[in-house]
Protein backbone atom coordinates (compact mmCIF):
# COMPACT_ATOMS: atom_id res chain seq x y z
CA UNK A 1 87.28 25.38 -37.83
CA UNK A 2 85.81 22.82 -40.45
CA UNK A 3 84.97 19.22 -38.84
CA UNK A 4 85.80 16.48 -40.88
CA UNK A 5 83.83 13.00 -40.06
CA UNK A 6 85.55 10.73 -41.14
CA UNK A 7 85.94 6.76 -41.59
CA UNK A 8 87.97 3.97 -42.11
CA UNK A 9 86.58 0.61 -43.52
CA UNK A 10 87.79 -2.24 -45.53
CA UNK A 11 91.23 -2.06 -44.14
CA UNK A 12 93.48 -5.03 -42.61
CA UNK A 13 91.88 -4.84 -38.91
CA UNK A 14 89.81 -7.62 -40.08
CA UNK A 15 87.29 -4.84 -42.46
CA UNK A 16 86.10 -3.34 -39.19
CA UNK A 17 87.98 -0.59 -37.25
CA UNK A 18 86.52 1.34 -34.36
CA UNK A 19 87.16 4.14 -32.78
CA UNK A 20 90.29 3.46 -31.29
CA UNK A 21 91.81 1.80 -33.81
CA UNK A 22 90.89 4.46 -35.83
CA UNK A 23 92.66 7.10 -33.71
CA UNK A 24 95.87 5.04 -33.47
CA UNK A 25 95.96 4.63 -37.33
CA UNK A 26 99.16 6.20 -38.32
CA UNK A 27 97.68 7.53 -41.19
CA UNK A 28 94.64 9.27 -39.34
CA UNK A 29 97.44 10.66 -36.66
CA UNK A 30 99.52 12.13 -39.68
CA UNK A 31 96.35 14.09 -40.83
CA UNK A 32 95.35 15.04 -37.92
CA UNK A 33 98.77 16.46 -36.57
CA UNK A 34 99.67 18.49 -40.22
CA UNK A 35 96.09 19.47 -40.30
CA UNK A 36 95.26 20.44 -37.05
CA UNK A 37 95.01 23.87 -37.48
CA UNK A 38 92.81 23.84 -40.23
CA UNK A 39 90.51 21.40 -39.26
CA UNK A 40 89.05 19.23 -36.59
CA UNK A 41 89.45 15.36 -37.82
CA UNK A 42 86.42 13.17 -36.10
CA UNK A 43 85.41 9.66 -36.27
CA UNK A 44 82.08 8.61 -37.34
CA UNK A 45 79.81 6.57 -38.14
CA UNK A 46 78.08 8.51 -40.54
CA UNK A 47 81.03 10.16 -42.37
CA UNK A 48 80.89 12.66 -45.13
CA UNK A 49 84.47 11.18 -45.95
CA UNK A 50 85.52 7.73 -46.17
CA UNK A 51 89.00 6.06 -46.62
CA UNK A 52 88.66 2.17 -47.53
CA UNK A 53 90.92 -0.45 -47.99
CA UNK A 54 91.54 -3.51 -50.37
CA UNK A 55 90.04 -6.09 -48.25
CA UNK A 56 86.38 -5.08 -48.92
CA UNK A 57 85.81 -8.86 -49.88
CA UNK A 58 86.36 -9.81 -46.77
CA UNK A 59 83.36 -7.51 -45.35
CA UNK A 60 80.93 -8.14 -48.16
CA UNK A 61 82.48 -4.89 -49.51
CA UNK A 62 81.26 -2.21 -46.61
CA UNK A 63 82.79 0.58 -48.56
CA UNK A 64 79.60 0.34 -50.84
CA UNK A 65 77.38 1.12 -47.86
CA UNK A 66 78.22 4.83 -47.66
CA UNK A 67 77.09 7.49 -49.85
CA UNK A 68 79.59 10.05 -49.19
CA UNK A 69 83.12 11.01 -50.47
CA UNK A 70 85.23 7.97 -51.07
CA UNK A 71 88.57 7.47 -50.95
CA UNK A 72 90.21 4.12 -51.91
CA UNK A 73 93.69 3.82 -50.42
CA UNK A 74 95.48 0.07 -50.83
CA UNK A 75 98.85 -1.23 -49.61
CA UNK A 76 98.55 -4.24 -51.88
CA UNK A 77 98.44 -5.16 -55.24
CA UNK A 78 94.85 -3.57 -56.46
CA UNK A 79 93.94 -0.82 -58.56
CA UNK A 80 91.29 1.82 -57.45
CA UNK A 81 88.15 1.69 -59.37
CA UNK A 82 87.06 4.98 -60.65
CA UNK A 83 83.92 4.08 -60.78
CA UNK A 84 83.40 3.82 -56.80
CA UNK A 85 86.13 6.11 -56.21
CA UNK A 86 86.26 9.89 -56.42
CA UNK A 87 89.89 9.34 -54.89
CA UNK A 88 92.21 6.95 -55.55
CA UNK A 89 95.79 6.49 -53.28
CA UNK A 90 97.71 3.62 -54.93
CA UNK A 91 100.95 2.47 -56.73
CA UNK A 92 99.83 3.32 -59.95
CA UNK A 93 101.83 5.80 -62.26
CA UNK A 94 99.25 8.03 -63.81
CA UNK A 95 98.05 11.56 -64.07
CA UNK A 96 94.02 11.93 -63.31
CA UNK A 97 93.79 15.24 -62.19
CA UNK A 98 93.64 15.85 -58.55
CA UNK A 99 91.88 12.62 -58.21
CA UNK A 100 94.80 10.30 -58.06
CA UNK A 101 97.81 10.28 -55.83
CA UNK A 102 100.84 7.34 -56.66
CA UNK A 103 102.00 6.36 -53.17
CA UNK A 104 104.06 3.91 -51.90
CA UNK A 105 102.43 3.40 -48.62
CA UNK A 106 105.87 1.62 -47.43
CA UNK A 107 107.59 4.78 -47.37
CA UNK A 108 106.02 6.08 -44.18
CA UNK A 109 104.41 2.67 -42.95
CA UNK A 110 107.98 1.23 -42.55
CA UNK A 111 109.85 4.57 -41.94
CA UNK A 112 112.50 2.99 -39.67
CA UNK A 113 113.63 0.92 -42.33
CA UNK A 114 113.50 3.44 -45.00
CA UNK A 115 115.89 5.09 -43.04
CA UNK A 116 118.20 2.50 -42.11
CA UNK A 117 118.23 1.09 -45.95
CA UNK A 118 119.28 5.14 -46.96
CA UNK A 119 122.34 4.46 -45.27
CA UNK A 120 123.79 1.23 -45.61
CA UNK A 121 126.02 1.88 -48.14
CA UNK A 122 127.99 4.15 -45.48
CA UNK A 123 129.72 1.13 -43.67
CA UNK A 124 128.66 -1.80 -44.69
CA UNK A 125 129.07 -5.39 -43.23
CA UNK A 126 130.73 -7.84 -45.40
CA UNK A 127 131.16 -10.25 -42.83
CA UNK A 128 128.12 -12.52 -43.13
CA UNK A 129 127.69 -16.01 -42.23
CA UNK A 130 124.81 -17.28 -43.96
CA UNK A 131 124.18 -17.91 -47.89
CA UNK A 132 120.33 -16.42 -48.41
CA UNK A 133 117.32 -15.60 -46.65
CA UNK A 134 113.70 -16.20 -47.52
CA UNK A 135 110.63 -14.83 -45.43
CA UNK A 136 106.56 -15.27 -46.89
CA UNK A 137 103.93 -15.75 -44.63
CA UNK A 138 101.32 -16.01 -47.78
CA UNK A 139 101.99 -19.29 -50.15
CA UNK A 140 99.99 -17.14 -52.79
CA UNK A 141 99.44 -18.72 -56.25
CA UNK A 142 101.97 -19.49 -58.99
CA UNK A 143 100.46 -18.25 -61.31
CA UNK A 144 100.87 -14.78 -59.85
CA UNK A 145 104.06 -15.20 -58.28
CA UNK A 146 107.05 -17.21 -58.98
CA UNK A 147 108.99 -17.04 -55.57
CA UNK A 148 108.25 -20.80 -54.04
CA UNK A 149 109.18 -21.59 -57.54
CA UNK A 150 112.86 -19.30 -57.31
CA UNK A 151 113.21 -20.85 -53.75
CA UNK A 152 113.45 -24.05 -54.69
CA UNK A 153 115.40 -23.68 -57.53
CA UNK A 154 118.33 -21.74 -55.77
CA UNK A 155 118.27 -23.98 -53.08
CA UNK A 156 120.24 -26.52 -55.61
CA UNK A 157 122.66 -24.35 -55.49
CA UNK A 158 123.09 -23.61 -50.84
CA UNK A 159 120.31 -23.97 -48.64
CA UNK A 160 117.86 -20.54 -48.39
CA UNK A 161 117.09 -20.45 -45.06
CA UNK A 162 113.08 -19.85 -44.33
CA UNK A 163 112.01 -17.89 -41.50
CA UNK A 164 108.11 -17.38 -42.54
CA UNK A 165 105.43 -19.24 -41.87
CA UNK A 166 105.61 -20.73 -45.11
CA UNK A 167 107.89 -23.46 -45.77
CA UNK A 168 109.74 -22.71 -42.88
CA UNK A 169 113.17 -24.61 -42.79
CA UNK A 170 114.50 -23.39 -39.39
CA UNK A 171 112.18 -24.73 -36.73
CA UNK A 172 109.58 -21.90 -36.41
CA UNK A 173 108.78 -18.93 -38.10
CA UNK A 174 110.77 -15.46 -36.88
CA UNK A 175 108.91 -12.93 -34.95
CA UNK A 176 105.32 -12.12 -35.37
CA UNK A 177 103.81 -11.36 -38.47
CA UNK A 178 101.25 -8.53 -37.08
CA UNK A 179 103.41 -7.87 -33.81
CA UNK A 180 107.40 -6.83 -33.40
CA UNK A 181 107.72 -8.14 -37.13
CA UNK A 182 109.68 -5.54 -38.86
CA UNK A 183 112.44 -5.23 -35.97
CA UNK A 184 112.55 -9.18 -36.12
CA UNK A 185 112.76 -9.57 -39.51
CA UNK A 186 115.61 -6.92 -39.40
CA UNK A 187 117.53 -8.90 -36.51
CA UNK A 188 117.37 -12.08 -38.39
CA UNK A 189 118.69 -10.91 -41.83
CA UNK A 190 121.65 -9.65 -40.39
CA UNK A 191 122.97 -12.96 -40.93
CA UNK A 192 122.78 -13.36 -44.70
CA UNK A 193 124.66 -11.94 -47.77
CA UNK A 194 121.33 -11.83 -50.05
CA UNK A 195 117.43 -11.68 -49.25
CA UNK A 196 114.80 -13.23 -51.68
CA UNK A 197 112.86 -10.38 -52.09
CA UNK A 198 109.47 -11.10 -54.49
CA UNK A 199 106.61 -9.26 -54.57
CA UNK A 200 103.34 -11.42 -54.86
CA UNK A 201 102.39 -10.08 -58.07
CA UNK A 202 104.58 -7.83 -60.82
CA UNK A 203 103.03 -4.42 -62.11
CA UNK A 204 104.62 -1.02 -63.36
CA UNK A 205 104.54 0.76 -59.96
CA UNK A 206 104.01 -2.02 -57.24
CA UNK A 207 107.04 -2.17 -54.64
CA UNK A 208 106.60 -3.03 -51.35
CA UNK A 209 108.65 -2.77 -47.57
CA UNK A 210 110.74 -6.16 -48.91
CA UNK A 211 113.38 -4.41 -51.05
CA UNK A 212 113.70 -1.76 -48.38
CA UNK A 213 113.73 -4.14 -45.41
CA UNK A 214 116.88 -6.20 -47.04
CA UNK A 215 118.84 -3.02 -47.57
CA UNK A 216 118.19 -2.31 -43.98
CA UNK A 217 119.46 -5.72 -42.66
CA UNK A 218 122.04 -4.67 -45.01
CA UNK A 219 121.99 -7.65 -47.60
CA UNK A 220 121.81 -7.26 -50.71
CA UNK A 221 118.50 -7.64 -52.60
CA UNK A 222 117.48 -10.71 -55.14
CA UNK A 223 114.27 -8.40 -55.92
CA UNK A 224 111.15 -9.87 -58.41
CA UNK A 225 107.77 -7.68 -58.88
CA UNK A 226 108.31 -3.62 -60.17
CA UNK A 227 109.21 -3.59 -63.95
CA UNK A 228 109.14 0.07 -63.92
CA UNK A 229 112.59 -0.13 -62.19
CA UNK A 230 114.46 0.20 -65.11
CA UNK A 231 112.36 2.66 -66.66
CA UNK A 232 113.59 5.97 -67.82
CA UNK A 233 117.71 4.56 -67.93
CA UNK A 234 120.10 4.97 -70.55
CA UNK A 235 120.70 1.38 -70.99
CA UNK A 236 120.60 -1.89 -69.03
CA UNK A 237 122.58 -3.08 -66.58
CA UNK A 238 124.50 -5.81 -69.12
CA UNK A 239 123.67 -8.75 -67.02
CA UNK A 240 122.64 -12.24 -68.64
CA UNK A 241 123.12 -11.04 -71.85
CA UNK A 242 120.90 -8.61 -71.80
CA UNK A 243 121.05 -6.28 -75.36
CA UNK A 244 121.57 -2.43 -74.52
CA UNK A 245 118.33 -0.45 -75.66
CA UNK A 246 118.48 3.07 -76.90
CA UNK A 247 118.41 6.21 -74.78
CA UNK A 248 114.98 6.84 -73.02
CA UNK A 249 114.73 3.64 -71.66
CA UNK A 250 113.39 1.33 -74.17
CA UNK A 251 113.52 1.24 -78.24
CA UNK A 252 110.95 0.93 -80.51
CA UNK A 253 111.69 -2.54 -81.29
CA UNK A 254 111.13 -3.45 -77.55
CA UNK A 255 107.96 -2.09 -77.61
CA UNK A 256 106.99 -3.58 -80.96
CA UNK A 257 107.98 -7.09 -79.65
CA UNK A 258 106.92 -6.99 -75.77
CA UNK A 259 104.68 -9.49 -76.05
CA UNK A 260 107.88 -11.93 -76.57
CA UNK A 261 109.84 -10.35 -73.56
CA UNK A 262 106.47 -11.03 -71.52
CA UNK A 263 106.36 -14.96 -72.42
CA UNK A 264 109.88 -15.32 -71.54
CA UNK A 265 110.65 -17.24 -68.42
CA UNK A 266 111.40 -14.03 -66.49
CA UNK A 267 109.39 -10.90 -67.82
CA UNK A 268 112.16 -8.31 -69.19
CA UNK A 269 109.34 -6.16 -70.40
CA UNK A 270 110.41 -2.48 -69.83
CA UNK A 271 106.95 0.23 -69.39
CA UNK A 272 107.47 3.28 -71.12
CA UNK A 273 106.46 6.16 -68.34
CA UNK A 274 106.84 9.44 -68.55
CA UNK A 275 109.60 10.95 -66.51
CA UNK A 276 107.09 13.46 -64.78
CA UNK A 277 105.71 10.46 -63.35
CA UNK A 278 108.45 9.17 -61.36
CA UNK A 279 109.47 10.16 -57.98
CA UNK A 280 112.41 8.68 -57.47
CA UNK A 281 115.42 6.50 -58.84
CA UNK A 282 116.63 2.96 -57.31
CA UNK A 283 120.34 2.39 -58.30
CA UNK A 284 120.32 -0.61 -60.41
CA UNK A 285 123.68 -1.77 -59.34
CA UNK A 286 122.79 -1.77 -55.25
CA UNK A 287 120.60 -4.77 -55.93
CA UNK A 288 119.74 -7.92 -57.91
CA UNK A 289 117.20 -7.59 -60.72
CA UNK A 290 115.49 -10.52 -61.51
CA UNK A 291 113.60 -8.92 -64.60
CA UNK A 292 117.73 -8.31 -65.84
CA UNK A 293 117.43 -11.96 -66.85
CA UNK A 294 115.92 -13.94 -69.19
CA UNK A 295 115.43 -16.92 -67.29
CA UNK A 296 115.91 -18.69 -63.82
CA UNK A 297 119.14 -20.45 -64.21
CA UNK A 298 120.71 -16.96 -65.83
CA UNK A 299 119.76 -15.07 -62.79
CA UNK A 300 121.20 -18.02 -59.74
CA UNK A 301 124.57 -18.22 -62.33
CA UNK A 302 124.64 -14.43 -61.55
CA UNK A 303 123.77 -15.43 -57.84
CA UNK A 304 126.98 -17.41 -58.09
CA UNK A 305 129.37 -14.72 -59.19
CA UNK A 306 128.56 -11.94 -56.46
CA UNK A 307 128.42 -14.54 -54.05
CA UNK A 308 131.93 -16.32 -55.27
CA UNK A 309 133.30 -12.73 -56.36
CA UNK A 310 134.37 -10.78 -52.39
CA UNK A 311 135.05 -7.37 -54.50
CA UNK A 312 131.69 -8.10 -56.93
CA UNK A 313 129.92 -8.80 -53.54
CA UNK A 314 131.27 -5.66 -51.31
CA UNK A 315 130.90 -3.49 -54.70
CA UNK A 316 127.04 -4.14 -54.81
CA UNK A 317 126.76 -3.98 -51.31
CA UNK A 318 128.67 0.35 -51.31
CA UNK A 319 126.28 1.07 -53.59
CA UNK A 320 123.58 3.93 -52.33
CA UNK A 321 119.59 2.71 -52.61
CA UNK A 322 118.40 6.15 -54.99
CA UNK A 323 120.29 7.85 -57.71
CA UNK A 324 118.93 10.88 -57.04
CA UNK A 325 119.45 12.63 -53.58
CA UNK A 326 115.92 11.77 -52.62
CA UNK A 327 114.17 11.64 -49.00
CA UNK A 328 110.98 9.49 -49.88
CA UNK A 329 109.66 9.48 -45.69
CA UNK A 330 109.32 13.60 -46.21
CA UNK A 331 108.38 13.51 -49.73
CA UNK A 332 105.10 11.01 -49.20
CA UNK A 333 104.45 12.76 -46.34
CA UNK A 334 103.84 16.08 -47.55
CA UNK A 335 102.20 14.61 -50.96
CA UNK A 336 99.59 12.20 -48.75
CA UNK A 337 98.89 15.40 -46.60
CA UNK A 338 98.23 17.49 -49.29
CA UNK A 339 96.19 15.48 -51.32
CA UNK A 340 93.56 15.08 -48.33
CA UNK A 341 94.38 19.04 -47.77
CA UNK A 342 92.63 19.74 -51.44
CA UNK A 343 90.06 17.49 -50.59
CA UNK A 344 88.90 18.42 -47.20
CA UNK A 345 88.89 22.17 -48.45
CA UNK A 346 86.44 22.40 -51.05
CA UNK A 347 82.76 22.66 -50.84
CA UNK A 348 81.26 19.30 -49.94
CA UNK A 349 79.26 18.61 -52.63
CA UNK A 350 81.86 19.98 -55.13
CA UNK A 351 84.53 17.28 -53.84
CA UNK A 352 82.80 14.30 -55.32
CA UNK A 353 84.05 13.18 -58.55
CA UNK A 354 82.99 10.00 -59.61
CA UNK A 355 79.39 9.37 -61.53
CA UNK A 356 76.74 7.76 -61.30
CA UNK A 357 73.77 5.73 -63.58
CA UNK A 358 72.15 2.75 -63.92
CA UNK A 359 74.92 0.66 -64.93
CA UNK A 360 77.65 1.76 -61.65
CA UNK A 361 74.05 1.08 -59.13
CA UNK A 362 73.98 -2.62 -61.31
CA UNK A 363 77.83 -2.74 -60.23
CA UNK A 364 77.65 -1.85 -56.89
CA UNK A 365 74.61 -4.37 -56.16
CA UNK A 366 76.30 -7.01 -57.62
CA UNK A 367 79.37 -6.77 -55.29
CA UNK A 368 77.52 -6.78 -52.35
CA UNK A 369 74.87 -9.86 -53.29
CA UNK A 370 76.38 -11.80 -56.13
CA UNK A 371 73.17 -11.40 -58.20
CA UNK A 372 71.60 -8.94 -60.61
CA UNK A 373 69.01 -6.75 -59.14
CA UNK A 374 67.33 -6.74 -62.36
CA UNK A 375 66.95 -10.56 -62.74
CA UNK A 376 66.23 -10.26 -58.89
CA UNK A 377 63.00 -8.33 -59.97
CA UNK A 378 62.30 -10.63 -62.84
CA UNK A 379 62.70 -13.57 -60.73
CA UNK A 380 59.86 -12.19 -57.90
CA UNK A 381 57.18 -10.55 -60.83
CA UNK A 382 57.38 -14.31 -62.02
CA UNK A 383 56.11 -15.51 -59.22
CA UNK A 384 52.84 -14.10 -59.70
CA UNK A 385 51.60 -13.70 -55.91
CA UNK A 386 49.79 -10.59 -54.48
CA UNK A 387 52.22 -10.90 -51.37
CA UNK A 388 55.16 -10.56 -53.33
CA UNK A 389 55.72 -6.72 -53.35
CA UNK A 390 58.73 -4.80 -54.89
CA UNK A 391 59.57 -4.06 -51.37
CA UNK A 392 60.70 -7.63 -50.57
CA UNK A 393 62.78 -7.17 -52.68
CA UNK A 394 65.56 -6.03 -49.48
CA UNK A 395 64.83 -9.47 -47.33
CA UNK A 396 65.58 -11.25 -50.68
CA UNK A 397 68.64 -9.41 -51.27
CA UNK A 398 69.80 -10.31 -47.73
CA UNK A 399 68.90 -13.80 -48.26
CA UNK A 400 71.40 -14.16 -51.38
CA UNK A 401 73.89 -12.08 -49.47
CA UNK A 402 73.94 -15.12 -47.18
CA UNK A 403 73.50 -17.33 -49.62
CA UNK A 404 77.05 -16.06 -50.97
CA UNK A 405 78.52 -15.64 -47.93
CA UNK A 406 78.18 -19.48 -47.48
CA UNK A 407 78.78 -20.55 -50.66
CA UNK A 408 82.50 -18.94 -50.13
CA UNK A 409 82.85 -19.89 -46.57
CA UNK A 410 82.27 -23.69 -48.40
CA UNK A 411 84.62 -23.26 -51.35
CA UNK A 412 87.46 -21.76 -49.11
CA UNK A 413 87.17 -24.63 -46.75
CA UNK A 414 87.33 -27.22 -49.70
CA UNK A 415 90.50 -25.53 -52.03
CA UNK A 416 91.95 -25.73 -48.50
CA UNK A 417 91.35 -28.98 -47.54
CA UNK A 418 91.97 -30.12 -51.20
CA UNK A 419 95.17 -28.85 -51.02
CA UNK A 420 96.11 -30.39 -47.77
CA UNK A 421 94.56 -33.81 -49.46
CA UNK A 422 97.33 -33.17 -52.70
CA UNK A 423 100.06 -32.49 -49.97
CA UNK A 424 99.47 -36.06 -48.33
CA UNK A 425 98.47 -37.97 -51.47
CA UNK A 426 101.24 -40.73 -50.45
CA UNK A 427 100.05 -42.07 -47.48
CA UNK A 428 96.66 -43.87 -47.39
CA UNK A 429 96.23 -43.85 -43.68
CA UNK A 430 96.60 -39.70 -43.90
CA UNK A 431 93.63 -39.87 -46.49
CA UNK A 432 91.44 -41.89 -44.49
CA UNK A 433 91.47 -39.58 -41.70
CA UNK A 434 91.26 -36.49 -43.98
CA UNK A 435 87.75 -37.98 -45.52
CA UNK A 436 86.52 -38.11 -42.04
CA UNK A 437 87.79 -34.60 -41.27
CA UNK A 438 85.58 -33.41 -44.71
CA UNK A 439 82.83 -34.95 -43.31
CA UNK A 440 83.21 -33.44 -39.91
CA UNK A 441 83.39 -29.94 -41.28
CA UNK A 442 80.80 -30.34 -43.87
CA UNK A 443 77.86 -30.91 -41.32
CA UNK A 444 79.99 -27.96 -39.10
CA UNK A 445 79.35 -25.51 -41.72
CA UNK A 446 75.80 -26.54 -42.71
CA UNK A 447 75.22 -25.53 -38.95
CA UNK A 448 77.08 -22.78 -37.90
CA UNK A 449 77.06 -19.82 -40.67
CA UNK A 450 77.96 -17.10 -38.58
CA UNK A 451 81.33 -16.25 -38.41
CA UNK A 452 83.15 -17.29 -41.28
CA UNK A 453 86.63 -15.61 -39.86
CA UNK A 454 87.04 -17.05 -36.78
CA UNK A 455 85.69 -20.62 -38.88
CA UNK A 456 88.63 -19.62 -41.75
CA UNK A 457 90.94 -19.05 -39.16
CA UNK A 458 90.33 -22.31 -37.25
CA UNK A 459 90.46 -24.44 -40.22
CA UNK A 460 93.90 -22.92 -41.07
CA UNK A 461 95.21 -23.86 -37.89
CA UNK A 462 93.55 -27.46 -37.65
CA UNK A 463 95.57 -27.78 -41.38
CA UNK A 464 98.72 -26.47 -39.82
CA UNK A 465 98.48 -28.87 -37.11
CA UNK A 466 97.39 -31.76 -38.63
CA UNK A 467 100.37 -31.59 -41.07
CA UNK A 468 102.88 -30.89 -37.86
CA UNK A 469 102.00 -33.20 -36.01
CA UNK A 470 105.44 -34.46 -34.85
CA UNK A 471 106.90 -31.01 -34.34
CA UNK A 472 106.87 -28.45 -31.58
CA UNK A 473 104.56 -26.33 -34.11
CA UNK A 474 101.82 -28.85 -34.51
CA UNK A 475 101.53 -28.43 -30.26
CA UNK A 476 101.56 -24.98 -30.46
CA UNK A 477 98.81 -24.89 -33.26
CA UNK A 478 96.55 -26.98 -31.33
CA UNK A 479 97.10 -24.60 -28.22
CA UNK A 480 96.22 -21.60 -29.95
CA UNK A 481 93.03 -23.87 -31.33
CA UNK A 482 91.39 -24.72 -27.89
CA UNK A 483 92.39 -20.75 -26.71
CA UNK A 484 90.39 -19.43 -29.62
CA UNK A 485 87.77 -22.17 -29.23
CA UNK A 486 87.53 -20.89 -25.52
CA UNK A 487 87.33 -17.29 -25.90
CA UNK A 488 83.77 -17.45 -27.71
């Protein structure tokens, strides 16, 4: 039987996962009960296969480190890079060979509610008590998502109730994030008629559990982020206004003029992607399409009518999640297991695919010390002194590797303490204190430049509960403060 040693970097257990993390990876225990009989799956720490994640920032990008096969698998919104890459497992729709596999990685990471969200159309609840639920633990940036922006706005028209850890309106977030959080989540929509459901960034292709976790709860979807949705219908759904384009999903005008349906408040952009490209088809009438609308207040007026409207509202909510009769937990199950079939089975060295020169090794050294290696070279020949050798060069490339490393650890400690600055601009006495707390932490970090996680972490939570101060949460920040600041 063929051994397969394997790891898994880069990934959301902080960048580092051991060995029993790795074995308890769903993921690694899919492969290694479909594939049991044909081979014998085996951590280590000198694989010939790696799996890494999008979080390779966070580790100085460990992924780098190995010279074996690698295969780049992300739940978030990244593409794989070809050029580190000879396997790429994302959200993308495109055909590259057997080198690319378009996966959803909600679809079997969130099963349960896959399941559940495949039959709520069967017997519905229309007998909800609350307006609209909203649920982000990431603020994020507006300029890559709008949904603080949406929040606000429809909360002119009822209050959205917040159960995240971000801008939390109801006393304390729901659940926790990396615990129970699904079955939580699920408990507490059950109250609502609609979810806010926006992704943190909008690309052809990028869906995550939120859509699926609404239908669940049974509510019905206000859904932001995958403008492939529509692709490959007849026409639009005529909401807003919207004009009817011809058959095969968009006309040629569309595509002549999509730069103007980008710049409009809410991007109605359609991608055109070929059919054999897509899996599966969400029923545009079981769920509320923000990119149907051309702007904010077009999409809450519509808000307004299926919430006003019982037999608009129970319509929406009979309505089946896929056109097609479609199983997606099966489906991306046997598609991830085959894909790592094909590549476990050939001869080592004919599984790699990506290449190599002297540009990618420029790449690759750049990402891991955020300098050139040639103007590293340059920099020590200058120098003109017998004792500097070419073989320094390594200590010198750790030294900027540190040299990075703190220069981040610095910058995320001041956009964060900036921002908590802009948040209390209005009260002088707040200020005063917060120029003390800069100092403070300035002369911390100069010291201490070890481990910039646990020092991220802790300046998050001082932040937290310096702006809670009067509330049960600011207590329970500073708890969970002095029982981190204990355990090292």
């Amino acid at each position: 039987m063929k051994k397969i040693y394997l790891k898994y970097v880069d990934n959301w257990y902080n960048g580092k996962m051991n060995e029993g993390d790795f074995y308890n990876n769903f993921i690694i225990r899919l492969l290694i009960n479909r594939l049991s009989h044909k081979y014998e799956i085996l951590f280590s720490d000198k694989p010939d296969y790696l799996i890494y994640g999008p979080f390779g920032y966070r580790n100085n990008y460990e992924h780098l480190n190995y010279e074996c096969i690698r295969i780049s698998l992300t739940s978030e919104y990244i593409q794989t890079d070809w050029s580190i890459a000879d396997y790429g497992i994302d959200f993308d729709f495109i055909d590259f060979q057997d080198r690319h596999l378009r996966f959803p990685f909600y679809f079997l990471y969130h099963a349960d509610d896959i399941k559940k969200a495949m039959v709520k159309h069967i017997n519905p609840d229309f007998q909800r008590d609350k307006f609209c639920a909203y649920m982000v633990t990431d603020p994020s940036r507006i300029e890559f998502t709008p949904r603080d922006l949406f929040f606000k706005k429809l909360s002119l028209y009822k209050k959205v109730d917040s159960g995240g850890r971000h801008l939390n309106n109801i006393g304390g977030p729901i659940g926790n994030r990396y615990g129970n959080f699904s079955d939580s989540k699920n408990r507490w929509l059950k109250n609502y008629k609609f979810n806010i459901c926006f992704e943190n960034g909008s690309s052809p292709g990028y869906i995550t559990e939120k859509l699926f976790q609404a239908y669940a709860s049974g509510c019905i979807p206000i859904y932001w982020g995958d403008i492939s949705l529509r692709s490959g219908e007849n026409e639009l759904a005529n909401k807003g206004g919207i004009k009817e384009v011809e058959g095969g999903g968009i006309s040629n005008e569309i595509v002549e003029q999509g730069m103007r349906y980008k710049t409009r408040e809410i991007n109605q952009y359609i991608p055109r992607i070929s059919e054999s490209l897509i899996d599966y088809k969400i029923n545009l009438k079981s769920f509320i399409n923000a990119h149907d609308f051309s702007s904010w207040d077009e999409l809450i007026d519509y808000i307004k009518y299926i919430d006003n409207d019982y037999n608009a509202y129970s319509s929406m909510l009979k309505e089946p999640v896929f056109l097609n009769d479609f199983n997606p937990v099966d489906f991306y199950e046997k598609k991830l297991v085959a894909f790592f079939d094909n590549i476990f089975s050939q001869d080592y060295k004919s599984a790699f695919r990506r290449k190599c020169g002297i540009h990618v090794f420029r790449k690759f050294e750049f990402m891991k010390t955020g300098i050139e290696v040639p103007i590293l070279k340059k920099q020590l020949e200058a120098k003109n002194n017998t004792d500097y050798k070419i073989e320094n060069l390594s200590q010198e490339i750790d030294n900027m590797r540190q040299t990075v490393v703190n220069y981040k650890i610095n910058n995320f400690l001041s956009y964060k303490l900036g921002f908590a600055m802009y948040k209390l601009k209005n009260n002088i006495f707040y200020m005063l204190v917060m120029l003390f707390i800069i100092k403070k932490n300035h002369l911390f970090f100069q010291e201490n430049r070890i481990n910039k996680r646990l020092y991220r972490h802790l300046g998050k939570m001082a932040i937290f509960a310096y702006k809670n101060w009067y509330n049960n949460q600011g207590v329970r920040a500073l708890k969970k403060i002095i029982k981190m600041l204990k355990s090292v």
